[in-house]
Protein backbone atom coordinates (compact mmCIF):
# COMPACT_ATOMS: atom_id res chain seq x y z
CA UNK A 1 -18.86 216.08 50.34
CA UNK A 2 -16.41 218.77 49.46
CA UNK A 3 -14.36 216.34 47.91
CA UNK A 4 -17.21 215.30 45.65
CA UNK A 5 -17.67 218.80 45.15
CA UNK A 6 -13.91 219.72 43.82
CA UNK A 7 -13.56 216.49 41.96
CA UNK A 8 -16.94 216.88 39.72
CA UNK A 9 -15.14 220.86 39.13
CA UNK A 10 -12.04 219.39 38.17
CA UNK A 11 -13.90 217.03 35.65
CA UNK A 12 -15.90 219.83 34.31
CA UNK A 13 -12.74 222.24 33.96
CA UNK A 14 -10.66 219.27 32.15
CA UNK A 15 -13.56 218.39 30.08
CA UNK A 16 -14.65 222.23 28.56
CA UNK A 17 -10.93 222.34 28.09
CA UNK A 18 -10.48 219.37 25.91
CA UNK A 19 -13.79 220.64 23.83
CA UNK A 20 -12.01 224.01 23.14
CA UNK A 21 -9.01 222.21 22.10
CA UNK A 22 -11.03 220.82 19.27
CA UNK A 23 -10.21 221.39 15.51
CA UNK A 24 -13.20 223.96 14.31
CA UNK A 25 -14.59 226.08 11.65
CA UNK A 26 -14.41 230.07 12.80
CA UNK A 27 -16.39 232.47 11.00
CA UNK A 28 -18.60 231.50 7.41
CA UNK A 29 -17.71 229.18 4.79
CA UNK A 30 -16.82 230.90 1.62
CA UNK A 31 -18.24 228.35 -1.50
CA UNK A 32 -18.85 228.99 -5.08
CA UNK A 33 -16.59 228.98 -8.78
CA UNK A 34 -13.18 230.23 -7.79
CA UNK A 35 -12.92 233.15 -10.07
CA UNK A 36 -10.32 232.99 -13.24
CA UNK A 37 -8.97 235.02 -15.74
CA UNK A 38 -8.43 232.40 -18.18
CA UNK A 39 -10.61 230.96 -20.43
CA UNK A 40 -9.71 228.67 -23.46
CA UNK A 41 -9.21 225.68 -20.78
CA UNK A 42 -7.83 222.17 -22.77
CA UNK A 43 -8.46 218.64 -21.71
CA UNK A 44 -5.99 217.83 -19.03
CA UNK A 45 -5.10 221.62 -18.23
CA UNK A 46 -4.57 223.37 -14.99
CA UNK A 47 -4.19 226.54 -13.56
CA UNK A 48 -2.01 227.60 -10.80
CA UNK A 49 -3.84 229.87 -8.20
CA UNK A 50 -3.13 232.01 -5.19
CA UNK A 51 -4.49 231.04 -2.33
CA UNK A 52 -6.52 234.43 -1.87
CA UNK A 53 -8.54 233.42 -5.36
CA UNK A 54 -11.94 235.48 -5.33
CA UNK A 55 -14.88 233.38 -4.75
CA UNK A 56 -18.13 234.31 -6.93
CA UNK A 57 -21.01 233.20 -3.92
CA UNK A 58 -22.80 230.37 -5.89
CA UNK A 59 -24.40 227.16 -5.59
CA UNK A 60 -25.39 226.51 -9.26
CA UNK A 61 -22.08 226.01 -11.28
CA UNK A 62 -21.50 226.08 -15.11
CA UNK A 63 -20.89 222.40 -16.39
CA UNK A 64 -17.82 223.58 -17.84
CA UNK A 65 -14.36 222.49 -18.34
CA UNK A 66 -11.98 224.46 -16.29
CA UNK A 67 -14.50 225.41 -13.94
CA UNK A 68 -13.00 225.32 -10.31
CA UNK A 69 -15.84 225.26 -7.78
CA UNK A 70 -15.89 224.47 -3.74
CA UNK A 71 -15.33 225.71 -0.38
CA UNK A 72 -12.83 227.79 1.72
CA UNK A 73 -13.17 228.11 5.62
CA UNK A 74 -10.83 229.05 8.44
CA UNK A 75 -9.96 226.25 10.88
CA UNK A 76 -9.08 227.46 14.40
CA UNK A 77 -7.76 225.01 17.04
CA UNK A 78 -5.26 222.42 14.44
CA UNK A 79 -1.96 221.11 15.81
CA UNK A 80 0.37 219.11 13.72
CA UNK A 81 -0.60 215.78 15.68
CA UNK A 82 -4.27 216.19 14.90
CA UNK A 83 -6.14 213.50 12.83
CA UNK A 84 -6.13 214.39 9.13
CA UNK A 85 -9.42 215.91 7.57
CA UNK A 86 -11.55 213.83 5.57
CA UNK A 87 -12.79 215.88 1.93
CA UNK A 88 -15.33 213.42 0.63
CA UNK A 89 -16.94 214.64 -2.53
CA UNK A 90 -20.19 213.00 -3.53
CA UNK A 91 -20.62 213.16 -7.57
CA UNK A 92 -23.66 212.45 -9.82
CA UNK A 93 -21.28 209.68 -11.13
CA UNK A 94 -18.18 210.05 -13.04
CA UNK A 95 -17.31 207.53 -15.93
CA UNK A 96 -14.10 207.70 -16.59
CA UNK A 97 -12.46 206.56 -20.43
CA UNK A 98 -12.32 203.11 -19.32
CA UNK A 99 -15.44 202.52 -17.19
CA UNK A 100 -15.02 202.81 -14.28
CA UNK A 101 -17.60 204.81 -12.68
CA UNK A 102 -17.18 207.40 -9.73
CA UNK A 103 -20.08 208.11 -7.41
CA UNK A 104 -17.55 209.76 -4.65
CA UNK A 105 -13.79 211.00 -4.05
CA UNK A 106 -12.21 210.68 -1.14
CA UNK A 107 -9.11 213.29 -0.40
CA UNK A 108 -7.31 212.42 3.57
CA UNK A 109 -5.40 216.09 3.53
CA UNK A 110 -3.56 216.42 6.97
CA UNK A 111 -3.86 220.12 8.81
CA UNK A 112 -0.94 222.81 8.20
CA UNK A 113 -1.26 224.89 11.73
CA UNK A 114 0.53 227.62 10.31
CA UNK A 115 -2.17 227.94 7.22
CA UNK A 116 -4.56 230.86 7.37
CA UNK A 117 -7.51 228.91 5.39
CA UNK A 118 -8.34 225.41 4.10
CA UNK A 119 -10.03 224.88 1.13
CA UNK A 120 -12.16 221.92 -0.83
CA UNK A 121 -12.12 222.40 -4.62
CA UNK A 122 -12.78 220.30 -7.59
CA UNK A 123 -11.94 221.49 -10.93
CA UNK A 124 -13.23 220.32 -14.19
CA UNK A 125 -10.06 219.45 -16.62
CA UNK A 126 -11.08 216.63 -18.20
CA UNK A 127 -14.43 216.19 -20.15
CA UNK A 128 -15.74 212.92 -18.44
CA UNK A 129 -15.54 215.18 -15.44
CA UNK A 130 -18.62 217.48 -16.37
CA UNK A 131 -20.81 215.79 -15.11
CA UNK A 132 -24.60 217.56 -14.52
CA UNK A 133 -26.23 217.02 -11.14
CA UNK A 134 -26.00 217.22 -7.37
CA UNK A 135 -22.45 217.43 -6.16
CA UNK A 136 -22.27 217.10 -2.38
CA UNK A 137 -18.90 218.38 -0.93
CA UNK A 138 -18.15 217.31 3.19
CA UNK A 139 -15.23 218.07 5.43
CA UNK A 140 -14.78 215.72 8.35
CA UNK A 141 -11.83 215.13 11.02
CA UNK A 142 -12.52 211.32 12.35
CA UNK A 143 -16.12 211.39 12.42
CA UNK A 144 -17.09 215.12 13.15
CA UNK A 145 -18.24 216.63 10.27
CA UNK A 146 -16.71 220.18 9.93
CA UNK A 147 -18.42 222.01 6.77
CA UNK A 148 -20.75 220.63 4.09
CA UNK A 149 -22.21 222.28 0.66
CA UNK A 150 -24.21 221.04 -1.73
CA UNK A 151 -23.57 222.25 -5.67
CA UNK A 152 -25.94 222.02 -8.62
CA UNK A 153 -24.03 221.40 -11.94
CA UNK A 154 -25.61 222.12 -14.97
């Protein structure tokens, strides 16, 4: 009886250990247009940001070129051997120039333990890019989803 007793602890113990061990969001999910200075954005043209970029809290976003919009969230729990994340971004539909059409993006971005934040953007630099409608940004590891945010573009 005892035996059953330890064993169904040890099980418990190794099991609540492996759950904290998991890759995890800690504390909210920043989302919204990554705030920028400049404005006269060409076809094609991108700006280099810090990693600290202000985030103006929004879910409606300007359909606008150079417009950066997403999500930034602190991930606590990431070693170097853990599965990649999965950024899937679900668009209204992107044509591009020659046709093709775009209903999502899929990004694998493996985790940097030594990062302080992760972020999901998309920025608008080209035209066929601005596209009005539902965007629907997700952040998975294997089949766990991490964050989500939905985005109206107009």
């Amino acid at each position: 009886m005892h035996y059953t007793r330890f064993t169904s602890l040890a099980v418990l113990t190794l099991m609540a250990g492996l759950v904290q061990a998991e890759v995890r969001v800690e504390g909210p999910v920043e989302y919204g247009i990554f705030a920028s200075q400049y404005q006269d954005f060409q076809p094609g043209e991108r700006v280099l940001t810090r990693s600290n970029q202000e985030i103006e809290h929004t879910a409606v976003i300007p359909a606008k070129l150079g417009t950066k919009f997403g999500l930034r969230y602190n991930l606590v729990g990431k070693t170097v051997d853990d599965s990649p994340l999965t950024l899937l971004y679900l668009t209204p539909g992107i044509t591009t120039p020659e046709g093709t059409r775009h209903d999502k993006f899929v990004v694998v971005q493996k985790l940097v333990p030594g990062a302080p934040q992760d972020v999901m953007a998309f920025e608008f630099s080209e035209p066929h890019e601005v596209v009005p409608g539902e965007w629907h940004f997700l952040v998975f590891q294997d089949d766990r989803k991490l964050a989500e945010q939905r985005f109206q573009v107009r």
